[in-house]
Protein backbone atom coordinates (compact mmCIF):
# COMPACT_ATOMS: atom_id res chain seq x y z
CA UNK A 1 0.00 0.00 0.00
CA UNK A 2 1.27 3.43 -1.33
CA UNK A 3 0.68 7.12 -0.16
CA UNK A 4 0.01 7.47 -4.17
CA UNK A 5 -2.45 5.16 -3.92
CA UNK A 6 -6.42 6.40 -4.14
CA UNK A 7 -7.39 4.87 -0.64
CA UNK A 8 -10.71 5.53 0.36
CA UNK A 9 -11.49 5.37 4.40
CA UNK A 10 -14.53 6.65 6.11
CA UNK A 11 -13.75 7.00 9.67
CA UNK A 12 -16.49 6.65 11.74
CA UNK A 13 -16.54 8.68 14.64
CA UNK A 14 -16.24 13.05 15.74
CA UNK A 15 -13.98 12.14 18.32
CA UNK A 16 -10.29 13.07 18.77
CA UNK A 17 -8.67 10.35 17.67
CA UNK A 18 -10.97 9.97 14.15
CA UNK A 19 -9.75 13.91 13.61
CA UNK A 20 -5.96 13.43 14.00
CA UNK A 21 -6.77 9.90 11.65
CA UNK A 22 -8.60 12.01 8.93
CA UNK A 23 -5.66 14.36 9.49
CA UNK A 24 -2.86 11.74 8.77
CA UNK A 25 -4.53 9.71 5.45
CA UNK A 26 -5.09 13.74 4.06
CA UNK A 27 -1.48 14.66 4.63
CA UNK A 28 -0.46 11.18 2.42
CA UNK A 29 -2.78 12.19 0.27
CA UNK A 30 -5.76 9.12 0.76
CA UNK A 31 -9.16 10.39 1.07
CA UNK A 32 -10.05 9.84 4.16
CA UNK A 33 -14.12 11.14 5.22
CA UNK A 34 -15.54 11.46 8.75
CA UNK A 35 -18.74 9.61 8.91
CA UNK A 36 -21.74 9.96 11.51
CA UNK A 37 -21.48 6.94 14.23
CA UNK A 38 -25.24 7.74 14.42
CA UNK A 39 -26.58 7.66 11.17
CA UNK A 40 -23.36 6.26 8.90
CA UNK A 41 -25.41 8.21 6.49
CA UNK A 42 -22.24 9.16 3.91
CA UNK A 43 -20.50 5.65 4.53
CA UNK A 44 -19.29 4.61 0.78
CA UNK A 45 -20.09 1.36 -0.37
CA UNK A 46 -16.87 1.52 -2.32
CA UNK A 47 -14.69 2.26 0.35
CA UNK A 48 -11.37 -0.11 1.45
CA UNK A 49 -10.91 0.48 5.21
CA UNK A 50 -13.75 1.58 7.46
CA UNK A 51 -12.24 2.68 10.84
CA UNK A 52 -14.65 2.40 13.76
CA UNK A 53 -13.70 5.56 16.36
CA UNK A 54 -16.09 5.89 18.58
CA UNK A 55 -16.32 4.74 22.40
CA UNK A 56 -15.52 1.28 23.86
CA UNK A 57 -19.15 0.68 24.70
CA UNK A 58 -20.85 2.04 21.16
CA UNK A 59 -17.92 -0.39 19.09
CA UNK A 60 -20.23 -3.33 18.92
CA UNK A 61 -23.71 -1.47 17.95
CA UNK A 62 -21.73 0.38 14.93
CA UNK A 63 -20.30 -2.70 13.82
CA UNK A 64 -23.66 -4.48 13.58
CA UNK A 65 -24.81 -1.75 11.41
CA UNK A 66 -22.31 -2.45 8.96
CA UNK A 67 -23.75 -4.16 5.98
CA UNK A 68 -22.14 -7.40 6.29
CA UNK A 69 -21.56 -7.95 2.77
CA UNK A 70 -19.31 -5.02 2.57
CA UNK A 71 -15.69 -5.29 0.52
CA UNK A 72 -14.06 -3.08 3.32
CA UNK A 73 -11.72 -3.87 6.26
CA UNK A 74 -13.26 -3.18 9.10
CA UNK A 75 -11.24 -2.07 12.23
CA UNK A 76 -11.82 -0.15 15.62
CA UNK A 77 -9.31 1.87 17.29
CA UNK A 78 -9.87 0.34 20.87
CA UNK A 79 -6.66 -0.42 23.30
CA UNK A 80 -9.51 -2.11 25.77
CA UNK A 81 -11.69 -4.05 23.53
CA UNK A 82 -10.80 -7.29 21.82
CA UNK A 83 -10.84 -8.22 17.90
CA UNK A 84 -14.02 -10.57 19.12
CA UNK A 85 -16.64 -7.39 19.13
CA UNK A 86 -16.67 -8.42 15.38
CA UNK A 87 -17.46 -11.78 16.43
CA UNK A 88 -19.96 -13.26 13.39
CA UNK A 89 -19.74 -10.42 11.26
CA UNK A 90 -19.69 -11.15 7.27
CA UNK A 91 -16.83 -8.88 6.55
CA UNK A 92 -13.19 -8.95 7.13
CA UNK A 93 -11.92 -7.31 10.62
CA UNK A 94 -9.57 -6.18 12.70
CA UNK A 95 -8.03 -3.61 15.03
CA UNK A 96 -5.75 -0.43 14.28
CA UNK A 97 -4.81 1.32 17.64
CA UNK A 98 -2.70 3.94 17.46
CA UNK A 99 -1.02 4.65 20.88
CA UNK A 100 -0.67 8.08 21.19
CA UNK A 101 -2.64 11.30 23.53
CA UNK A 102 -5.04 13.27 21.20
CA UNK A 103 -6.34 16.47 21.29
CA UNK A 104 -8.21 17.88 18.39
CA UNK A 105 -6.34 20.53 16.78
CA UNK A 106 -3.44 20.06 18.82
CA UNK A 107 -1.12 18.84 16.18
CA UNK A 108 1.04 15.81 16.15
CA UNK A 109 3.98 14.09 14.00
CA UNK A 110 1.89 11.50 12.94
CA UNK A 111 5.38 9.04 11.71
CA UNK A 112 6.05 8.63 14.89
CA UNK A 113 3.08 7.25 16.85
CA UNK A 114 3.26 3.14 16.80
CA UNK A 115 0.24 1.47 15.32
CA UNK A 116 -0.63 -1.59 16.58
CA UNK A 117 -2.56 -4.13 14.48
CA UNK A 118 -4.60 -7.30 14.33
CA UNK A 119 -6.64 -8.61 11.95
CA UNK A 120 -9.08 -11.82 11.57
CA UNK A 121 -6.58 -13.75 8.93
CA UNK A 122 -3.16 -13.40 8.08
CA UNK A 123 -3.58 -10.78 4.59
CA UNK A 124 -6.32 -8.80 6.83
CA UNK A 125 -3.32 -8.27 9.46
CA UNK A 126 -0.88 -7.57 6.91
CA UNK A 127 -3.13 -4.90 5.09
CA UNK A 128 -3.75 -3.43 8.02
CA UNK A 129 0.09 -3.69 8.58
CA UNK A 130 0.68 -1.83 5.27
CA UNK A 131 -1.75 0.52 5.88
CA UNK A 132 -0.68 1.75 9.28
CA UNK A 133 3.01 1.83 7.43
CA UNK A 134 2.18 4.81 4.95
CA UNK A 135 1.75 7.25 8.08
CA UNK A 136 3.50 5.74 10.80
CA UNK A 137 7.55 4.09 11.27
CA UNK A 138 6.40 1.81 13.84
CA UNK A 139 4.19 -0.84 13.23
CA UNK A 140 3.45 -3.85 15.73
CA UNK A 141 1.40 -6.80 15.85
CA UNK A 142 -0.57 -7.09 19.26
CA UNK A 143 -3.25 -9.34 20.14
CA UNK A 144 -6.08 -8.56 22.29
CA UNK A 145 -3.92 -9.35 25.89
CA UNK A 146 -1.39 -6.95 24.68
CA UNK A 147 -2.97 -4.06 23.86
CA UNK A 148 -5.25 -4.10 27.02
CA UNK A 149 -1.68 -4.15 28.86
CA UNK A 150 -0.39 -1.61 26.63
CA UNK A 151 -3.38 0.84 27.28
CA UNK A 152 -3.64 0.41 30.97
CA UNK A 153 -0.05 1.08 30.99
CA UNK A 154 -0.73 4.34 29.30
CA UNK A 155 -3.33 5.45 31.80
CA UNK A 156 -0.69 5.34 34.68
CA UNK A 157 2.01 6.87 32.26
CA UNK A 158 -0.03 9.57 30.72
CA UNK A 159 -3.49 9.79 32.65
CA UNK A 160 -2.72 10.08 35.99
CA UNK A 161 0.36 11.71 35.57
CA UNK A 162 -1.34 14.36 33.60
CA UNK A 163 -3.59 14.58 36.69
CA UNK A 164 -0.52 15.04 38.72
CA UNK A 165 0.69 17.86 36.87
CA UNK A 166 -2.70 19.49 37.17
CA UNK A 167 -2.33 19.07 40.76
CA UNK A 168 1.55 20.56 40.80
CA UNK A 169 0.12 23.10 38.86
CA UNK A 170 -2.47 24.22 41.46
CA UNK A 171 -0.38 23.78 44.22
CA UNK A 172 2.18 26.04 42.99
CA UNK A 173 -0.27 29.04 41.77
CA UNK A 174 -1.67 29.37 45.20
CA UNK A 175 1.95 30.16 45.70
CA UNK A 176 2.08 32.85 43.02
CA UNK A 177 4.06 30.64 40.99
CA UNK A 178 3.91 28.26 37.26
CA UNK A 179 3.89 24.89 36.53
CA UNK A 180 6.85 25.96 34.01
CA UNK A 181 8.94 25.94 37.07
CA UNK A 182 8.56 22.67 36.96
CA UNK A 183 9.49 21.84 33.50
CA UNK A 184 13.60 21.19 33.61
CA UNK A 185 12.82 18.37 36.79
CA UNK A 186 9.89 17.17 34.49
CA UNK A 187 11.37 16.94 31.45
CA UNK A 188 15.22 15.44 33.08
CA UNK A 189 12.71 12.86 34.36
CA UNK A 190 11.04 11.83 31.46
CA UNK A 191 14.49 11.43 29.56
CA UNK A 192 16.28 9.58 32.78
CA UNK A 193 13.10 7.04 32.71
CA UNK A 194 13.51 6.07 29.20
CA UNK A 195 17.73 5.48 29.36
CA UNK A 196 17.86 4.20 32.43
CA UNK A 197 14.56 2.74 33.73
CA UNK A 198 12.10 4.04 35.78
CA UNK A 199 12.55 2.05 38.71
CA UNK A 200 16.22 2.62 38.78
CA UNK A 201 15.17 6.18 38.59
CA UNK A 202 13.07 6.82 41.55
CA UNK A 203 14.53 9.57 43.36
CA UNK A 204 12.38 11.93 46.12
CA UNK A 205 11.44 11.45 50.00
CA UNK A 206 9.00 7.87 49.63
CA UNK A 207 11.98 6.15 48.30
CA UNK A 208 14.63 7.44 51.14
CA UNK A 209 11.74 6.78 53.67
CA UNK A 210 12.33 10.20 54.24
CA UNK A 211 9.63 10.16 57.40
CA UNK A 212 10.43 14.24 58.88
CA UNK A 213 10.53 15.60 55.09
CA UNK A 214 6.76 13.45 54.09
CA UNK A 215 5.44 14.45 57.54
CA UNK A 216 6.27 18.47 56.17
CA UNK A 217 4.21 17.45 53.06
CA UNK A 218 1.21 15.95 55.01
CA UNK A 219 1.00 19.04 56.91
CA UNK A 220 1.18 21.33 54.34
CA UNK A 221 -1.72 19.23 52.39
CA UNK A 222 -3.78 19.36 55.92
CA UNK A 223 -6.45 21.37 54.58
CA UNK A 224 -6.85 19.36 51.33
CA UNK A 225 -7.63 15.98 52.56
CA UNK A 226 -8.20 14.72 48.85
CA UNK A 227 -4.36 15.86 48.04
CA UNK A 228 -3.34 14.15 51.16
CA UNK A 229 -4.92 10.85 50.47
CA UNK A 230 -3.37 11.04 47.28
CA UNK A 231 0.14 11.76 48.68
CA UNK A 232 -0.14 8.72 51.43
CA UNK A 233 -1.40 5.94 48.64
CA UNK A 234 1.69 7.05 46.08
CA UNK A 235 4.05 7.30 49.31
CA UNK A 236 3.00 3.73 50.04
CA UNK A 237 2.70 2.60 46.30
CA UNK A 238 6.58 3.74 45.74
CA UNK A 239 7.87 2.11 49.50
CA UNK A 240 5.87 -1.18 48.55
CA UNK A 241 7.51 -1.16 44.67
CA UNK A 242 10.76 -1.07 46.64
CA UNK A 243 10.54 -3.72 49.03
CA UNK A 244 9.38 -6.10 46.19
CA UNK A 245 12.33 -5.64 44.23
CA UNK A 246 14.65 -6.70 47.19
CA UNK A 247 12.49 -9.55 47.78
CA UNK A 248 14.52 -12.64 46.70
């Protein structure tokens, strides 16, 4: 499969991720349409991938209204939900999930977020494969067990560490000062996790079992019990991780 080839997908969905998708097949120059997950009222009877983009729990009703004697590929996007929502459908199927944080008009280098792919038969998989290859330099097989790993993994890396920059962010601005502060320890972090590990990485107070410094924390977090709570299960979370590893 070529970027000079005239690809047609309709991605069904208004979300983020079926925007930055649309945005991607444009820029290689496939036409790509967004089509209504309500009313699939513009969905092309001639078209060769049909990308289902729309929320774990409305996968399965859209795919049922997918004439089943359709010539397309049929994939959803999901990290959570497994290849067998297509179970008894008449068409070919799969899955192309793109790991990667989207935020409509937020843009994005599309080549390098990994696409990971599955499809029902071997030359399903391997179109999918080819497909995910025009707009992206990593492409991985991963069965249903995998990606569910890969995307809970991604809530803890991205999620709730968003979260807790939201938080550092508050906490400083009652202070008068910006989470840009922040950003040389954030981003020295980020690249220490990825060459050395982020277990061999953890620095701060839980780690040293720093008691007087987390007690200073606590206090200061008196007032917000929420914050506290917070604090305390991570504190525990990080001393736990710890003794685990020395475990023999």
């Amino acid at each position: 499969m070529r970027a000079s080839e005239n690809i047609k997908i309709d991605i069904i969905g208004r979300g983020n991720v079926a925007a930055h998708l649309r945005q991607a097949f444009d820029n290689v120059g496939f036409d790509a349409d967004i089509v209504n997950p309500h009313t699939l009222d513009i969905l092309r009877i001639d078209a060769d991938i049909i990308i289902i983009s729309v929320s774990d729990n409305a996968i399965k009703e859209v795919a049922k209204r997918i004439p089943s004697d359709t010539l397309a590929i049929v994939a959803h996007t999901s990290g959570t939900t497994g290849i067998e929502v297509f179970e008894n459908a008449g068409y070919r199927h799969g899955v192309f999930y793109p790991l990667q944080t989207f935020t409509k008009r937020v843009p994005l280098r599309y080549d390098v977020i990994p696409v990971y792919v599955e499809g029902c038969d071997e030359e399903t998989e391997n179109r999918l494969a080819r497909l995910a290859g025009v707009i992206s330099r990593t492409v991985r097989h991963a069965d249903s067990g995998k990606r569910r790993a890969l995307h809970v993994a991604s809530v803890f890396a991205c999620n709730f560490t968003n979260h807790l920059w939201a938080i550092a962010e508050e906490l400083l601005g009652s202070e008068g000062m910006e989470f840009g502060d922040l950003e040389p320890l954030v981003m020295e972090t980020v690249r220490k996790a990825f060459e050395t590990g982020p277990a061999k990485g953890q620095t701060g107070p839980a780690i040293r079992h720093d008691s007087v410094t987390i007690d200073r924390h606590l206090a200061m977090l008196a007032d917000r019990p929420g914050l506290a709570a917070i604090y305390k299960t991570l504190t525990e979370s990080i001393q736990n991780h710890e003794r685990n590893k020395l475990r023999p």
